[in-house]
N, C-alpha and C. Protein backbone atom coordinates (compact mmCIF):
# COMPACT_ATOMS: atom_id res chain seq x y z
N UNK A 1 0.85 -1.16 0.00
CA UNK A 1 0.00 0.00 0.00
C UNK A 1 0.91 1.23 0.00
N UNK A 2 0.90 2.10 -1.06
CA UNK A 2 1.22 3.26 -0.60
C UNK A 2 0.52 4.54 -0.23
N UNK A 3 0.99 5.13 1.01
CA UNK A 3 0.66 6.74 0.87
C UNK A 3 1.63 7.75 0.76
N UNK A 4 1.10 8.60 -0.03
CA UNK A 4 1.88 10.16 -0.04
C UNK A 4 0.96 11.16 0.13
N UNK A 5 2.00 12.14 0.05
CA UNK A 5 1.03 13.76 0.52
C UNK A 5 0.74 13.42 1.97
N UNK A 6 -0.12 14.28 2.06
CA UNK A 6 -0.38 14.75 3.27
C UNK A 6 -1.48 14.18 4.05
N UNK A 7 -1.10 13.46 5.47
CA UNK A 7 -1.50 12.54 6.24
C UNK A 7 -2.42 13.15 7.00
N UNK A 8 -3.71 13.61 7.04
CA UNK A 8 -3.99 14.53 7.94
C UNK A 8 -5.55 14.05 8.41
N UNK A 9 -6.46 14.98 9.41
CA UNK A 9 -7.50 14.69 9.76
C UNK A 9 -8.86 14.11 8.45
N UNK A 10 -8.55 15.31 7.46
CA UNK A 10 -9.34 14.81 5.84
C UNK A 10 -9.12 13.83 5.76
N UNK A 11 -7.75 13.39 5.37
CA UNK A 11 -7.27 12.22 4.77
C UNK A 11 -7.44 10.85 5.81
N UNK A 12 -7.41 10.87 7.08
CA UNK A 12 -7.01 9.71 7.82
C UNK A 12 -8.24 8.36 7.44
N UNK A 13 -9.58 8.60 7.74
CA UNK A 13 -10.27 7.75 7.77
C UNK A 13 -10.11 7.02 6.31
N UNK A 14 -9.90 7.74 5.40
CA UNK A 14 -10.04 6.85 3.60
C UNK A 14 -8.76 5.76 4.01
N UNK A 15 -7.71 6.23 4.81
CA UNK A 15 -6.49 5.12 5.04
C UNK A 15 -7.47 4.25 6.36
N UNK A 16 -7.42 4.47 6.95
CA UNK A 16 -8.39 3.60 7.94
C UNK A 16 -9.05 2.79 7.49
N UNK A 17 -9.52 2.82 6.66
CA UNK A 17 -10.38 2.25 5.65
C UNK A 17 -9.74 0.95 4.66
N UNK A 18 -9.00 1.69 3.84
CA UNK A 18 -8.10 0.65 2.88
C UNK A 18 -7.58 -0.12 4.10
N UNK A 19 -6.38 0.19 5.10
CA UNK A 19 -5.76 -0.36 5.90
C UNK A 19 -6.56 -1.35 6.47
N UNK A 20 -8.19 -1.48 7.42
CA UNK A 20 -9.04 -2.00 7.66
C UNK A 20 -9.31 -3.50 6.57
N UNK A 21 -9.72 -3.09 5.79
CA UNK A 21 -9.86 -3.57 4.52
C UNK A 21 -9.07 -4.65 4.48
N UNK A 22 -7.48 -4.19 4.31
CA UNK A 22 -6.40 -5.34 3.49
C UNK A 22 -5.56 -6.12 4.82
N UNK A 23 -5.97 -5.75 5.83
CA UNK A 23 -6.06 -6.52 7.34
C UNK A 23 -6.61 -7.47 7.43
N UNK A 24 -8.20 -7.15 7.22
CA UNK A 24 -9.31 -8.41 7.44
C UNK A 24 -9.15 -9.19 6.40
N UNK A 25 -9.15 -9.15 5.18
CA UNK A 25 -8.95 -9.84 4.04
C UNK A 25 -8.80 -11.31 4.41
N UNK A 26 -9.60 -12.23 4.51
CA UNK A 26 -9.00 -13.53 4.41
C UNK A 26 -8.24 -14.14 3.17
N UNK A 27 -7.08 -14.54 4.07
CA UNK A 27 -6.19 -15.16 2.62
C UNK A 27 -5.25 -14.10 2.77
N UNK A 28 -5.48 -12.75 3.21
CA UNK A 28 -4.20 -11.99 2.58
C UNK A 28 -3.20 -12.26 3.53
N UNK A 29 -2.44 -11.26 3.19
CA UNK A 29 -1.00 -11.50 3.20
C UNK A 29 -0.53 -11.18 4.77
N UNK A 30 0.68 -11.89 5.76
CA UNK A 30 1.00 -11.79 6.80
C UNK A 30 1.60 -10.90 6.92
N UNK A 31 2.46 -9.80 6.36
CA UNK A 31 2.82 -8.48 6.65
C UNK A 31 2.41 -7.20 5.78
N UNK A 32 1.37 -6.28 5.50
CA UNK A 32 1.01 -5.14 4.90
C UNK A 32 2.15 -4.39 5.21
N UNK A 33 2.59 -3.78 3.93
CA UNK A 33 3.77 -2.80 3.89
C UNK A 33 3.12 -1.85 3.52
N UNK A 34 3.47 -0.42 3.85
CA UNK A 34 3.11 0.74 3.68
C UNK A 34 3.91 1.42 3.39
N UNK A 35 4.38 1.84 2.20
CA UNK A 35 4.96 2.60 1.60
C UNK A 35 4.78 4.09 1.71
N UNK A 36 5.69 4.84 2.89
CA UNK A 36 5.76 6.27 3.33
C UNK A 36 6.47 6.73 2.63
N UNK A 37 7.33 6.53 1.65
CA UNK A 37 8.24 7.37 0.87
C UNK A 37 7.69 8.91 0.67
N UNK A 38 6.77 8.37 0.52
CA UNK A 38 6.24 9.60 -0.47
C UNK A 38 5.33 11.16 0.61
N UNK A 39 5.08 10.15 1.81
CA UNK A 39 4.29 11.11 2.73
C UNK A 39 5.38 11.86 3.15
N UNK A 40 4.42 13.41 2.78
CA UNK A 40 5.58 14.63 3.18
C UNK A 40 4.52 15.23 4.89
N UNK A 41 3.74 14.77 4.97
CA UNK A 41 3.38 15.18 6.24
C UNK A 41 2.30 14.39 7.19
N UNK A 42 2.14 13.82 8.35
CA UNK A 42 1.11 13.15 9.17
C UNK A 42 0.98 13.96 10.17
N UNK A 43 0.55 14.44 10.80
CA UNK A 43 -0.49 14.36 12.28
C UNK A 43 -0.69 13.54 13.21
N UNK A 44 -1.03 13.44 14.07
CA UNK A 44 -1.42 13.02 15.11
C UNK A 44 -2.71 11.57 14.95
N UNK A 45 -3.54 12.57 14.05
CA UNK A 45 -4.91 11.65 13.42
C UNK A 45 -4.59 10.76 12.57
N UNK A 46 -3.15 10.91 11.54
CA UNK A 46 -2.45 10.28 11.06
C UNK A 46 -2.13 8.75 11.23
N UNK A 47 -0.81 9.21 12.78
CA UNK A 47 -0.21 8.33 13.69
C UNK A 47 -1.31 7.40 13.86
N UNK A 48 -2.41 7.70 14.71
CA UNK A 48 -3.33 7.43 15.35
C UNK A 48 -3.76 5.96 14.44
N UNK A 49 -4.17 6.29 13.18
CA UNK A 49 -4.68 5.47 11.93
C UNK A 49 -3.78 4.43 11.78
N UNK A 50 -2.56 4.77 11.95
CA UNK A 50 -1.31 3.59 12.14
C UNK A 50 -1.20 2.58 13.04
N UNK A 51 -1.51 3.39 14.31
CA UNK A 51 -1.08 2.74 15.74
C UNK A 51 -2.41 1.53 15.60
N UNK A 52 -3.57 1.95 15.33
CA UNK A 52 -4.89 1.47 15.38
C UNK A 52 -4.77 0.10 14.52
N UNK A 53 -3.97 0.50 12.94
CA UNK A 53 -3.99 -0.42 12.30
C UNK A 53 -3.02 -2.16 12.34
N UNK A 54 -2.14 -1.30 13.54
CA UNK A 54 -1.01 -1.88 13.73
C UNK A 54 -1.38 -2.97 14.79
N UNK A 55 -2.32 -2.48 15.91
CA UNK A 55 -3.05 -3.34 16.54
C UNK A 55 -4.60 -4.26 16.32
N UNK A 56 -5.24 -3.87 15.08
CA UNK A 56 -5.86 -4.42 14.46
C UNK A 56 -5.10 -5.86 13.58
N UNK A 57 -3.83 -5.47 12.84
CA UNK A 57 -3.03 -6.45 12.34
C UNK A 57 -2.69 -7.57 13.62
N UNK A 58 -1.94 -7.19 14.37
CA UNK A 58 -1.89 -8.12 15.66
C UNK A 58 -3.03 -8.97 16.10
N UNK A 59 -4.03 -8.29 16.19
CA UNK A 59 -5.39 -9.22 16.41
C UNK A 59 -5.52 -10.38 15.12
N UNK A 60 -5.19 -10.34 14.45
CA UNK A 60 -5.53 -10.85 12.82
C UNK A 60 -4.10 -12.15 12.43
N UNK A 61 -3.43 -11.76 13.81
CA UNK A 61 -1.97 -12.87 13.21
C UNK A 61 -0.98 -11.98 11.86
N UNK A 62 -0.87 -10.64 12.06
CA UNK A 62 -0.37 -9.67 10.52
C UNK A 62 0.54 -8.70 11.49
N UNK A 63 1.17 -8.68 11.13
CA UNK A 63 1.90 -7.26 11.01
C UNK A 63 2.18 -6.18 9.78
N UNK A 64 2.56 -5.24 10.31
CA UNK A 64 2.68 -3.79 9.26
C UNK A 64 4.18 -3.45 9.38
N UNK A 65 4.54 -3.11 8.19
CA UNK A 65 6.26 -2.70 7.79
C UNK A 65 5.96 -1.27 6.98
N UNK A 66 6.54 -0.70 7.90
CA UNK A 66 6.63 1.11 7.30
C UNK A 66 7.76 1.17 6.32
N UNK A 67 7.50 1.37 4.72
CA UNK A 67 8.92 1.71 4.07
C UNK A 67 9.05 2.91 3.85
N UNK A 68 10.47 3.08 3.73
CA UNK A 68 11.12 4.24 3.42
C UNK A 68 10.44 5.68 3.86
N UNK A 69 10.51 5.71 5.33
CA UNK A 69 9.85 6.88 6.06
C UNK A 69 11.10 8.26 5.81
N UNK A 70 10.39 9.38 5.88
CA UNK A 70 11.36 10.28 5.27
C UNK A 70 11.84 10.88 6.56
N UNK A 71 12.84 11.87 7.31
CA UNK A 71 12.86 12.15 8.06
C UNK A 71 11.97 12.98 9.44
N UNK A 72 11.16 13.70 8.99
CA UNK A 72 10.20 13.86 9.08
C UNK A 72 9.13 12.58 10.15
N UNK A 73 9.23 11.94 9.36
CA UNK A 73 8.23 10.96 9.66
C UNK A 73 8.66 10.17 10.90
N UNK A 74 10.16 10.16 10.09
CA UNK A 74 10.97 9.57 11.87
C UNK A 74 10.70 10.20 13.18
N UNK A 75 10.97 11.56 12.42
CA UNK A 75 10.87 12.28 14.32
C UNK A 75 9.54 12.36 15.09
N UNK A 76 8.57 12.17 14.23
CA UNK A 76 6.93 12.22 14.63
C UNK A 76 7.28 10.43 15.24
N UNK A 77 7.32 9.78 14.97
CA UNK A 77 7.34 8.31 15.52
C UNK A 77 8.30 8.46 16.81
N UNK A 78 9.63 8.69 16.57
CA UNK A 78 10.40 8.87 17.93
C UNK A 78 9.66 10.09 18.93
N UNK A 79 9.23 11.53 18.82
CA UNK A 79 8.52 11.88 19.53
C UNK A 79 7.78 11.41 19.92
N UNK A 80 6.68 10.73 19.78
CA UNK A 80 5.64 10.31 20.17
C UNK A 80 5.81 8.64 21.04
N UNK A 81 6.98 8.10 21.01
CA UNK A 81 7.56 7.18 21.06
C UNK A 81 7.18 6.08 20.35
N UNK A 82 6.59 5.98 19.11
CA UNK A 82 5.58 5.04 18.19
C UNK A 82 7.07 4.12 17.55
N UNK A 83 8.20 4.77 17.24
CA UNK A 83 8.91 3.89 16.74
C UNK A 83 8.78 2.37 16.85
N UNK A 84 9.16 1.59 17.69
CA UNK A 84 9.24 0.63 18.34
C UNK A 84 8.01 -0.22 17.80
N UNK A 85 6.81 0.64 17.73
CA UNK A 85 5.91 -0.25 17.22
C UNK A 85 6.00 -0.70 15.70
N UNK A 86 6.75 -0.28 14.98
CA UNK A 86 6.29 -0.63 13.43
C UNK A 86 7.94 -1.21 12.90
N UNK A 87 7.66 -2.11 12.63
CA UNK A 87 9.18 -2.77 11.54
C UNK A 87 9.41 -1.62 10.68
N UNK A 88 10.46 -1.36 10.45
CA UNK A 88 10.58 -0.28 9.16
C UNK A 88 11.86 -0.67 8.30
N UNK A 89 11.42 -0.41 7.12
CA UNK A 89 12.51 -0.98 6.22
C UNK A 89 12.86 0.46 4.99
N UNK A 90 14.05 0.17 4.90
CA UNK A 90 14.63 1.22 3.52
C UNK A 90 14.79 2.74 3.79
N UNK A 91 15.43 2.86 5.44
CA UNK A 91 15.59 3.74 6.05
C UNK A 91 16.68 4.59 5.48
């Protein structure tokens, strides 16, 4: 899955949604990757959509792999202390 642009209160639920979606999926796949390259900004409501989805995957036997988060994106995860929760690859 990828997102870009801008991660924000508008935007969060349509990702909530897909994310929701390719979670429950029976049959799909044991790790959803999310391709952040491209997101130049998240929020809080953002995070939130992540953290949610991240523990929705856990319920489901799935995990989530954040790629290529831009700097930016890092420091919103280490502030908030969210790092830790998400595998991240292509740092």
């Amino acid at each position: 899955m990828h997102v870009g642009g801008e991660m924000d209160i508008d935007r969060a639920p349509m990702l909530r949604h897909a994310l929701h979606a390719a979670i429950t999926r029976p049959g799909g796949p044991e790790e959803i990757v999310i391709d952040v390259s491209d997101l130049s900004f998240c929020d809080s409501v953002g995070l939130n959509v992540l953290i949610g989805a991240r523990r929705t995957a856990a319920e489901h036997g799935r995990r989530i792999t954040l790629r290529g988060p831009q700097p930016q994106f890092l420091r919103l995860l280490d502030m908030t202390g969210a790092t830790g929760l998400f595998q991240i690859s292509g740092t």
